[in-house]
Protein backbone atom coordinates (compact mmCIF):
# COMPACT_ATOMS: atom_id res chain seq x y z
CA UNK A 1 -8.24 -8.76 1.82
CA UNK A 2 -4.70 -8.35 0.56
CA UNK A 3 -3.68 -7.63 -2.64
CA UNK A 4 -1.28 -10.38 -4.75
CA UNK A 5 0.41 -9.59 -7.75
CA UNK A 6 2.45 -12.79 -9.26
CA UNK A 7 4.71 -12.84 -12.17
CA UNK A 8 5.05 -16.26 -13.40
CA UNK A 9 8.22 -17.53 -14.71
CA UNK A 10 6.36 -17.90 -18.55
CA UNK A 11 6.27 -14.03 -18.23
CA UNK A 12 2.58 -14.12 -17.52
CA UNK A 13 1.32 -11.65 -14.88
CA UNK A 14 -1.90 -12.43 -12.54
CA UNK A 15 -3.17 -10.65 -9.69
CA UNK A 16 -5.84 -11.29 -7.43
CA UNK A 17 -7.52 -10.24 -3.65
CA UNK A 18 -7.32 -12.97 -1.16
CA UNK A 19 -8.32 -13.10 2.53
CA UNK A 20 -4.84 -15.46 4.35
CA UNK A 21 -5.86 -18.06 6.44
CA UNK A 22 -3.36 -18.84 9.29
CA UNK A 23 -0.92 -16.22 7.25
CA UNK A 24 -1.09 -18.12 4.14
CA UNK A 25 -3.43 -19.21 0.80
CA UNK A 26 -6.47 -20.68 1.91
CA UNK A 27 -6.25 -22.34 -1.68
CA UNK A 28 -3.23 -23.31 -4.04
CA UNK A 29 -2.91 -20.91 -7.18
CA UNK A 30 -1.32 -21.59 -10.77
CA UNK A 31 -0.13 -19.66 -13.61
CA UNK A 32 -3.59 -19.27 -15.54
CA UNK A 33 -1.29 -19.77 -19.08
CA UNK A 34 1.59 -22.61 -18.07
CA UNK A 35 -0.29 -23.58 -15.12
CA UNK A 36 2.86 -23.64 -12.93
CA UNK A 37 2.19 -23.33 -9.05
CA UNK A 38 2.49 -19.95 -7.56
CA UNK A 39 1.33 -20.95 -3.88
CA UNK A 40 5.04 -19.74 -2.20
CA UNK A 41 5.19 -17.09 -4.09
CA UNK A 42 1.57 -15.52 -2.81
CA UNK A 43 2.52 -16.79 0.95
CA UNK A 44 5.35 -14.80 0.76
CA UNK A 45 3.59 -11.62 -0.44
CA UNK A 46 0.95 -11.99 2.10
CA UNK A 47 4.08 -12.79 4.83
CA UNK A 48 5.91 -9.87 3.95
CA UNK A 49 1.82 -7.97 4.12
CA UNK A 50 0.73 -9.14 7.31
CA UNK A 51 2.10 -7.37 10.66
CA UNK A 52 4.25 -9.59 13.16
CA UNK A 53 2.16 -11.21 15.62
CA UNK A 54 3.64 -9.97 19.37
CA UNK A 55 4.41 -13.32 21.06
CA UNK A 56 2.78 -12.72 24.95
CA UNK A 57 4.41 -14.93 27.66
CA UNK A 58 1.81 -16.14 29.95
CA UNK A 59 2.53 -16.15 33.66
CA UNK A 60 2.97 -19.65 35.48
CA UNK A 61 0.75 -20.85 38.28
CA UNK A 62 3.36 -20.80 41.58
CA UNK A 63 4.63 -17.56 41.36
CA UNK A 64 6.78 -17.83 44.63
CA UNK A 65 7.96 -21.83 44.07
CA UNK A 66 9.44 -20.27 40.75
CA UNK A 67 11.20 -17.08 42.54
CA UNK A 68 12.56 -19.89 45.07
CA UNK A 69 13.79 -22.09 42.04
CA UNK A 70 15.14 -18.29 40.43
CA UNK A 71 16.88 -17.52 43.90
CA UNK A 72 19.02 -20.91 43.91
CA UNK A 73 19.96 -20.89 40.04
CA UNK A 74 21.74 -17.37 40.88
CA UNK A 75 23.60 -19.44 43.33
CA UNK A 76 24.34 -22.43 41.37
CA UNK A 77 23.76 -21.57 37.28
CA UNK A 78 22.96 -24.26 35.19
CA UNK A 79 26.25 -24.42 32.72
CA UNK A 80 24.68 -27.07 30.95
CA UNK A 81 21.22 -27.49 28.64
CA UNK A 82 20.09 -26.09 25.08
CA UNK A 83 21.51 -22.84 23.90
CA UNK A 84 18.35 -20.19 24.30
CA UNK A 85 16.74 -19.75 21.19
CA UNK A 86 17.51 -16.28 19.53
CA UNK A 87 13.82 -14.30 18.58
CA UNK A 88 13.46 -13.95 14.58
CA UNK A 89 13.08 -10.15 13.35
CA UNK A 90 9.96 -8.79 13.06
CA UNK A 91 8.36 -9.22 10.12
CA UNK A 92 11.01 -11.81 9.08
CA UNK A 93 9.68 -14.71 6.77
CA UNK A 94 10.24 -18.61 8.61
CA UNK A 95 12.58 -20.27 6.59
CA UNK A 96 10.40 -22.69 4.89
CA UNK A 97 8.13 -19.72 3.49
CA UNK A 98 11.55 -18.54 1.99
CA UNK A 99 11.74 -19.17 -1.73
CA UNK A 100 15.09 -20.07 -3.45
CA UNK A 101 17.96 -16.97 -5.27
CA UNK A 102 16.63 -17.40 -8.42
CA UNK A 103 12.62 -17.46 -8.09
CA UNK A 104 13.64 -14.49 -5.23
CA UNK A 105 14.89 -12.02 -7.86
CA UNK A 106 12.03 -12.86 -10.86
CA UNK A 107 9.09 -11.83 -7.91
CA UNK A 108 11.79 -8.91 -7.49
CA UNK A 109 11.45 -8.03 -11.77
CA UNK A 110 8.04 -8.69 -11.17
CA UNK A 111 7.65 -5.87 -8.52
CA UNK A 112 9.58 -3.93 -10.84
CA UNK A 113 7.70 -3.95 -13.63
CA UNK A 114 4.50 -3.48 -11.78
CA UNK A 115 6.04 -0.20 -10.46
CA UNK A 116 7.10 -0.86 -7.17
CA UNK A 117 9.03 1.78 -5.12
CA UNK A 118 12.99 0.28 -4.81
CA UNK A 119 12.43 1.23 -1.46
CA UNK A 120 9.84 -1.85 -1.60
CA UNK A 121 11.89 -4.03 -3.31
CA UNK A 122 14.47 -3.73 -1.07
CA UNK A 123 12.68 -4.47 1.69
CA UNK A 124 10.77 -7.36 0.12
CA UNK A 125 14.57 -8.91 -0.82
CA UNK A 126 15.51 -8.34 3.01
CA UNK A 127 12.42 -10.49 4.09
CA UNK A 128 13.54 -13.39 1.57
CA UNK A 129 17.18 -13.47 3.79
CA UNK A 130 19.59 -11.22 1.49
CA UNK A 131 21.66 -8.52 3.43
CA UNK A 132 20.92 -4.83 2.59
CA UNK A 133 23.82 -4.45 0.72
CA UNK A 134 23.09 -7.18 -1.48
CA UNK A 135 19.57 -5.93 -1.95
CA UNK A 136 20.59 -2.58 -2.61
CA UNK A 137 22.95 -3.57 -5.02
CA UNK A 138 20.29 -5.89 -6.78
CA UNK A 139 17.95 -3.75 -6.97
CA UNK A 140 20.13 -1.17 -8.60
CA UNK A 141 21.03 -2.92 -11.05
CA UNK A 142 17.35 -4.25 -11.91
CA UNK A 143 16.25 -0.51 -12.34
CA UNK A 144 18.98 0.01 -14.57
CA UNK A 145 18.26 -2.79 -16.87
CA UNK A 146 15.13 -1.56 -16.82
CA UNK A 147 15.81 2.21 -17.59
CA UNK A 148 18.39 0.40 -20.45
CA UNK A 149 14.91 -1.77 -21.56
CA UNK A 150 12.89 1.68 -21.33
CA UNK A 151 15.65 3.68 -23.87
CA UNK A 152 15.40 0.92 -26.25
CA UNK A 153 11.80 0.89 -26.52
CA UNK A 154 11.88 4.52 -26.85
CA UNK A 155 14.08 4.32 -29.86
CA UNK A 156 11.89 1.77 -31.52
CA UNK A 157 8.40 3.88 -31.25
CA UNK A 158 10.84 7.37 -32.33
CA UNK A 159 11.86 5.25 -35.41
CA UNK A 160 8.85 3.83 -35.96
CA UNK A 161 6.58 7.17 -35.52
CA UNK A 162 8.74 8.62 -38.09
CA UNK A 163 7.88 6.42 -40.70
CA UNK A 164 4.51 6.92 -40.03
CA UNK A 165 4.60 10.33 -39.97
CA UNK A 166 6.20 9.85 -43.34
CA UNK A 167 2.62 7.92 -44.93
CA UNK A 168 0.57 11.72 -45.49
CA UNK A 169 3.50 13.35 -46.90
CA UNK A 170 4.13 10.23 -49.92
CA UNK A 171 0.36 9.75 -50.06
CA UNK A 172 0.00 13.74 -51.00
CA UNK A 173 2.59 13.46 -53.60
CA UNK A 174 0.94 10.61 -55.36
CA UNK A 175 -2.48 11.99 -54.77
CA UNK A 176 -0.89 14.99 -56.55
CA UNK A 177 0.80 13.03 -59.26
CA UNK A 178 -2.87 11.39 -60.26
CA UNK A 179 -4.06 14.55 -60.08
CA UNK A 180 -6.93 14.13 -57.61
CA UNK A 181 -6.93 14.24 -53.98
CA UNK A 182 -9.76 11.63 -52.15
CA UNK A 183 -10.60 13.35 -49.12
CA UNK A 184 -11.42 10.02 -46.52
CA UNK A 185 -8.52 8.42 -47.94
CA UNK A 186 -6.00 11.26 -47.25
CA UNK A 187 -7.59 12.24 -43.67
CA UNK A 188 -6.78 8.50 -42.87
CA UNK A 189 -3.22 9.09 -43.94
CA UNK A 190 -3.37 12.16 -41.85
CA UNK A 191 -4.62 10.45 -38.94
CA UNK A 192 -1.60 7.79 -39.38
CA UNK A 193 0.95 10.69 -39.65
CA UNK A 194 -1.07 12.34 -36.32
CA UNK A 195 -0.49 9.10 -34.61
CA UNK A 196 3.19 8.76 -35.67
CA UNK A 197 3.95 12.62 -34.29
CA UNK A 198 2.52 11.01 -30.70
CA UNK A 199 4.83 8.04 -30.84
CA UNK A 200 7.49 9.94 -31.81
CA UNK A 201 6.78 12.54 -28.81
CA UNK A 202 6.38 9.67 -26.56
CA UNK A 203 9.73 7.90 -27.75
CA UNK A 204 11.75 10.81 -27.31
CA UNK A 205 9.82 11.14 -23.33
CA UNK A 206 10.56 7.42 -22.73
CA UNK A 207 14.07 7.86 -23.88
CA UNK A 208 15.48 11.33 -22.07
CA UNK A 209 13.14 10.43 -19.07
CA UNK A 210 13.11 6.75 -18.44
CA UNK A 211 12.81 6.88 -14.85
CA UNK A 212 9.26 8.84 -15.42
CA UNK A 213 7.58 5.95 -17.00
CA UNK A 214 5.27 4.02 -14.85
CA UNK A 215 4.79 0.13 -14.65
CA UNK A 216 5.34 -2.26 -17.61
CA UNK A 217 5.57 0.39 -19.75
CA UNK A 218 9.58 -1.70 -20.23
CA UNK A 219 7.18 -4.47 -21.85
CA UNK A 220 5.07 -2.93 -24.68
């Protein structure tokens, strides 16, 4: 079975386990929310999964009429005829399998955001046809909008953890102002403040550290 993880151009994310048949879906596949197809993009995950099947060359019948033929092309070499085909990389993706630029670098997000390795990436952008340079590059720059996405997010929960940390301190003063402190009302206020401290702590993590944050954490 081989794990596929598909991020749909809606922004929905599905995964499932499938078993290839011939090296590809046994069964087409949609976005479970917009219903768009994701077949090519789970034939090229399991293309880029799947180890390059060694091509054997099996031996003709005639072994000596063939060294005779051999023997008088060295004398007289056939100038003319088809060029000889040039063997695709290992591992390389067929053309057709190949998706276009733009559905190429949203799987690429998508392996991203699931925490992929950019060592992954890269190679997953090399099977689709781009250069390493142009990989590297792309990929770069996708962890850095990321990291960016991270810091921003980090800011939000630091901001947002500090108002709630703010909720026990106003409801004691007004508690105190009444003149009577209710005990389950204020431990819920300190349990909001507790949880406000955490989101603070984690803000302040998310934004020094952004690299440190595993998958989809960009998203929440």
């Amino acid at each position: 079975m081989i794990p596929i993880k598909i991020q749909c151009g809606c922004g929905q994310r599905y995964a499932f386990d499938v078993e290839p048949v011939g090296g590809r879906m046994p069964a087409a596949v949609a976005c479970p929310v917009c219903g768009v197809d994701g077949t090519a993009a789970a034939n090229a995950v399991i293309a880029q999964s799947m180890p390059a099947t060694p091509t054997v060359a099996l031996a003709p019948v005639g072994s000596a009429r063939l060294r005779t033929v051999a023997a008088a092309a060295s004398v007289h070499p056939v100038t003319s005829g088809p060029p000889a085909r040039t063997a695709a990389p290992r591992g390389a993706v067929p053309r057709a399998a190949q998706m276009d630029r733009s559905q190429v670098e949203h799987e690429a997000r998508a392996k991203i955001s699931w925490g992929d390795a950019p060592e992954e990436v890269v190679k997953y952008l090399r099977i689709q046809g781009l250069s390493h340079q142009e990989a590297s590059s792309l990929v770069q720059a996708m962890f850095k909008e990321r990291a960016e996405t991270i810091r921003r997010n980090g800011i939000r929960k630091v901001l947002i953890g500090i108002a709630l940390m703010c909720v026990p301190v106003v409801a004691f003063f007004i508690f105190t102002s009444i003149g009577f402190i209710p005990l389950k009302p204020f431990a819920v206020t300190l349990m909001i403040g507790v949880w406000g401290a955490w989101m603070v702590l984690k803000g302040t993590i998310m934004f020094l550290a952004p690299k440190s944050e595993p998958g989809d954490v960009a998203e929440q």
